[in-house]
Protein backbone atom coordinates (compact mmCIF):
# COMPACT_ATOMS: atom_id res chain seq x y z
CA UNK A 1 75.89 29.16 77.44
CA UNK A 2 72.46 28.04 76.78
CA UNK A 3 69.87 28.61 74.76
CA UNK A 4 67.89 31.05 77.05
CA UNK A 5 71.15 33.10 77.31
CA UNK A 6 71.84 33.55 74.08
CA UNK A 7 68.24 34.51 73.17
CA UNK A 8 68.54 37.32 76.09
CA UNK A 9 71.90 38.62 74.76
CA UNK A 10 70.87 38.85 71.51
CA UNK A 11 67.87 40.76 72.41
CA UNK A 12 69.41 43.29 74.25
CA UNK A 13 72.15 44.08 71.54
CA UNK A 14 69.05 45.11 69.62
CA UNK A 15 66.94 47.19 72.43
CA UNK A 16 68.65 48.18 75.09
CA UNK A 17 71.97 48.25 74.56
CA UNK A 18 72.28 51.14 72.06
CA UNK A 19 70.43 53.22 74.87
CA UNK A 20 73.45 52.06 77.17
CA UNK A 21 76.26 53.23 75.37
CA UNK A 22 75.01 56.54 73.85
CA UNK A 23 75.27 57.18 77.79
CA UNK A 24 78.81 56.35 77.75
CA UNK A 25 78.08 52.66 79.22
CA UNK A 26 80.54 50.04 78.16
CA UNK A 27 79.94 46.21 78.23
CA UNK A 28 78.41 43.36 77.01
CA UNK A 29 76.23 40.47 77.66
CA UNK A 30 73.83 41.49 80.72
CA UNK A 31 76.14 43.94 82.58
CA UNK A 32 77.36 47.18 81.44
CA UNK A 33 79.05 50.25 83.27
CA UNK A 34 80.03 53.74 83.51
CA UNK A 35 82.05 56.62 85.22
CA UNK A 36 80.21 59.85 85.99
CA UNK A 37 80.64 62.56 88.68
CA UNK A 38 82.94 60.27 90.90
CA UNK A 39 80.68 57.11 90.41
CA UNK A 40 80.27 54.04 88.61
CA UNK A 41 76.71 53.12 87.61
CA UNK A 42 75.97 49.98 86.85
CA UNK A 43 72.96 47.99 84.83
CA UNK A 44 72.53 44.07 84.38
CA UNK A 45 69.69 42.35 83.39
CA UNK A 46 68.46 39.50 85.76
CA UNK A 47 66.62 36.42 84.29
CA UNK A 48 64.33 34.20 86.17
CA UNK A 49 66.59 31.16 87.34
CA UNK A 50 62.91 29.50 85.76
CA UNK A 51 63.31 31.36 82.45
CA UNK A 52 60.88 33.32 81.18
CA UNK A 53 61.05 36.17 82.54
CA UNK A 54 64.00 39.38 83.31
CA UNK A 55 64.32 41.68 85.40
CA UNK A 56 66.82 45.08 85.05
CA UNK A 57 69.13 46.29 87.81
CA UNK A 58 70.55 49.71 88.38
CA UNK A 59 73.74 50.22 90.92
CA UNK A 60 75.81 52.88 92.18
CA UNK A 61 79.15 52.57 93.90
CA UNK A 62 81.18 55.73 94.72
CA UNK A 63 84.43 55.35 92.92
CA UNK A 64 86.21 56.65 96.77
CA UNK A 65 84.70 54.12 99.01
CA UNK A 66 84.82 50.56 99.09
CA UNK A 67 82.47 48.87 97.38
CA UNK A 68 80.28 45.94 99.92
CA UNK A 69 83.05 43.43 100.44
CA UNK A 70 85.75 45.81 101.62
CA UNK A 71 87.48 46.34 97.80
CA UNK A 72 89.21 49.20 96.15
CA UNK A 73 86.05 49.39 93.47
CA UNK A 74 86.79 48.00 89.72
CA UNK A 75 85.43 50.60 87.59
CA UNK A 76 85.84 47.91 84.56
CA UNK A 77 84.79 44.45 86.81
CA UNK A 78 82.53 45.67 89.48
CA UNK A 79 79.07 43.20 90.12
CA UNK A 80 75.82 44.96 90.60
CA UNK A 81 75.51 43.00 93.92
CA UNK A 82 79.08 44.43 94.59
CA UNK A 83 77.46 47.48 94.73
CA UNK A 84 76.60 49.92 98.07
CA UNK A 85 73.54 51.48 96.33
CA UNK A 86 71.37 49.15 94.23
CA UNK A 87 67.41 48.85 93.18
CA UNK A 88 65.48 47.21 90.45
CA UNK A 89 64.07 49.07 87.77
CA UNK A 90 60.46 49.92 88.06
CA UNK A 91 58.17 52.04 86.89
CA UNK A 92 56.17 52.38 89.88
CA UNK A 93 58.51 51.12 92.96
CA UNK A 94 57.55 47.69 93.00
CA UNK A 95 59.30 44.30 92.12
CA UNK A 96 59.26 44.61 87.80
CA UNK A 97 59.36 42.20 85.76
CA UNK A 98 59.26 41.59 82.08
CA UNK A 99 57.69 38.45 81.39
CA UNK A 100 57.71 36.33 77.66
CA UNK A 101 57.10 32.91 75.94
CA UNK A 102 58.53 33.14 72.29
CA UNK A 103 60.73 35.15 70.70
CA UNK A 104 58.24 37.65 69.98
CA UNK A 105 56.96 38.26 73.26
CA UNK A 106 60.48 38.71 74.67
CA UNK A 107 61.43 41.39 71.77
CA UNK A 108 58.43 43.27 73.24
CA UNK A 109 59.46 42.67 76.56
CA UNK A 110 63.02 44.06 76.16
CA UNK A 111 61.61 46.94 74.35
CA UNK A 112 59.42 47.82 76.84
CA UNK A 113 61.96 47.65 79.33
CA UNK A 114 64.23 49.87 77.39
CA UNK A 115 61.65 52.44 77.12
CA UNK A 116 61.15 52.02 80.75
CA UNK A 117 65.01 52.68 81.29
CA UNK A 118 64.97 55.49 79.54
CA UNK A 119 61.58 57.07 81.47
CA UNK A 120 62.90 55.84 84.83
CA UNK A 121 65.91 54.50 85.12
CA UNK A 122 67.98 57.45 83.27
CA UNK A 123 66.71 60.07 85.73
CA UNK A 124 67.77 57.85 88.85
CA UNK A 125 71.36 57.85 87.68
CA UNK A 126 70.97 61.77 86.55
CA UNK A 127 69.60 62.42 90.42
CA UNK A 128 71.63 60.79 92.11
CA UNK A 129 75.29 61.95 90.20
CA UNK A 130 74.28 65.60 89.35
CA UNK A 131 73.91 68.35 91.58
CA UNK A 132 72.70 68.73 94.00
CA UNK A 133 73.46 65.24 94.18
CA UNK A 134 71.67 64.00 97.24
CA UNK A 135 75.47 62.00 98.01
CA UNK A 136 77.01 65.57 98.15
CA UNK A 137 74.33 67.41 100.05
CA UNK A 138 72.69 64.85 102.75
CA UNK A 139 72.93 66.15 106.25
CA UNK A 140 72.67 63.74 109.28
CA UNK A 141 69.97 65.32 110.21
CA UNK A 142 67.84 63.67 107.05
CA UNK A 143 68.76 60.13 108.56
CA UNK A 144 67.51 61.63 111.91
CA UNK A 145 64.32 62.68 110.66
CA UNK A 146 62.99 59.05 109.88
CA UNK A 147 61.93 57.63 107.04
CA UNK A 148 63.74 58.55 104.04
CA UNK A 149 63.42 57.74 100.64
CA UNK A 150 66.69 57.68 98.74
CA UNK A 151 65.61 57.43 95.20
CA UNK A 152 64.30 53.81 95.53
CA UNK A 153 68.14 52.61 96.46
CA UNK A 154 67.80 49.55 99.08
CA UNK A 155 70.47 50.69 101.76
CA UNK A 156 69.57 50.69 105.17
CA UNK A 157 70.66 53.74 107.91
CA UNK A 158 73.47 52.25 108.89
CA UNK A 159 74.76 51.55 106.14
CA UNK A 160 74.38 54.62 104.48
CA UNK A 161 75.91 56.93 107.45
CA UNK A 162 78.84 54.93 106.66
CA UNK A 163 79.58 55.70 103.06
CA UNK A 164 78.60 59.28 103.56
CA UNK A 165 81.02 59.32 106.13
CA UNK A 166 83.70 57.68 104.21
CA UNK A 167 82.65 60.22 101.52
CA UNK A 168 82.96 63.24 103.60
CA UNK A 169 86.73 62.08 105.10
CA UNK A 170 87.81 61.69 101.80
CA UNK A 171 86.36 65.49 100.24
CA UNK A 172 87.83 67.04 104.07
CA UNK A 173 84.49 67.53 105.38
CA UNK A 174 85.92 66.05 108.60
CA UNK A 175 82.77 67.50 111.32
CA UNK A 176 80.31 66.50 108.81
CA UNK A 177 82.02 62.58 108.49
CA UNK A 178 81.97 62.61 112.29
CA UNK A 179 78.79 63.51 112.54
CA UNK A 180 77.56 60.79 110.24
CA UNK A 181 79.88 58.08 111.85
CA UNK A 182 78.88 59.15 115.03
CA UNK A 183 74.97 58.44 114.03
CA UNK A 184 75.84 55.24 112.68
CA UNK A 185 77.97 53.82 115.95
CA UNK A 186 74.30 55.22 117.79
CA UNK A 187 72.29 52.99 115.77
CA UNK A 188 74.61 50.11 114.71
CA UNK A 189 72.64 47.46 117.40
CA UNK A 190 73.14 44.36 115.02
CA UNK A 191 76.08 45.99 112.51
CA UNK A 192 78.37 44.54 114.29
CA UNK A 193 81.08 44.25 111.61
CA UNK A 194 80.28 47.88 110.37
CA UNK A 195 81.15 49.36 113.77
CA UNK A 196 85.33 49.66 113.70
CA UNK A 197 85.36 51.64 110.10
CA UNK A 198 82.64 53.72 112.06
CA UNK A 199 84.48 53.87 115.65
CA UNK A 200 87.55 54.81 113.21
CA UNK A 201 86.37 57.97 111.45
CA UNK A 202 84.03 58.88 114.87
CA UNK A 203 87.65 59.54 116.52
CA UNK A 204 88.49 61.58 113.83
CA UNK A 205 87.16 64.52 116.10
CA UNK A 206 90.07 63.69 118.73
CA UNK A 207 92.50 63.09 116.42
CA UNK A 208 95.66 65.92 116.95
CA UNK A 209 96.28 68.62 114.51
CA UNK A 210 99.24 68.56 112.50
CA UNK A 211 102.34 70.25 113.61
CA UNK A 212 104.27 71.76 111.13
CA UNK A 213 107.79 73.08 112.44
């Protein structure tokens, strides 16, 4: 572990990492996670592969979908990038980060960061996981509408009909997951490798009722 690393840790035992777990976050190092309303949020702190400077991440994977690379999600393991909802912390949308020389500067950095968190980043996870949790309510009709801003999370159209289809299978919504996998087989021109999961729950609509003798 070098030097850098260890500096980073430290710091965020000090600033940010109290905030973390009075949440119910577990961890340590530059990742830690939680369970809430059927999700696990995540938050790791990025540095600059040229030092100096950090960054803070802030994921969500629904804990009854598959998490980016086709996995049963690890409530205890899970990466940020692992993730199928993810942005950077920001205080104003754009690319943040916390920048420092010395020791100093970097205790003022991580503090700033943490108050940032707790401003910004605290009412992203509370939006997202408590009702009306946009995950619970979304219609297909919002992604038909156009533009859509979903909290700041990077996700594209696609992509997104396809978890809130999964979602909807799994809570028996089965005309709503349709609807959503339907929308997503429409507009899936270069998703080529989302299109069978999609294709799958769209013939959900023809699928038999069950008999029962």
């Amino acid at each position: 572990m070098s030097i850098e690393t260890t500096r980073i840790e430290t710091i965020i035992k000090v600033h940010l990492a109290p905030e973390l777990r009075a949440e119910g976050f577990t961890g340590s190092g530059r990742t830690f996670r939680r369970i809430r309303a059927g999700q696990i949020h995540v938050v790791n702190i990025q540095g600059s592969s040229y030092g100096g400077q950090f960054a803070i991440n802030l994921a969500i994977q629904p804990l009854a979908v598959p998490d980016v690379l086709g996995n049963a999600p690890a409530p205890k393991k899970i990466a940020e990038s692992a993730c199928e909802f993810r942005r950077r912390l920001s205080e104003s949308g754009a690319d943040q980060w916390w920048r420092y020389d010395d020791q100093a500067s970097l205790e003022r950095a991580m503090n700033d960061a943490t108050k940032v968190y707790v401003a910004y980043g605290r009412p992203v996870f509370d939006t997202m996981s408590m009702p009306p949790s946009p995950l619970a309510t979304m219609k297909v009709e919002h992604l038909v509408e156009g533009p859509m801003e979903f909290n700041g999370f990077g996700i594209t159209k696609v992509r997104l009909a396809l978890v809130l289809a999964r979602l909807r299978e799994v809570e028996g919504r089965i005309p709503d997951a349709v609807s959503f996998a339907t929308y997503g087989l429409e507009h899936a021109i270069n998703a080529f490798g989302l299109r069978s999961e999609l294709e799958r729950i769209a013939a959900l609509s023809h699928s038999p009722p069950n008999q029962t003798s």
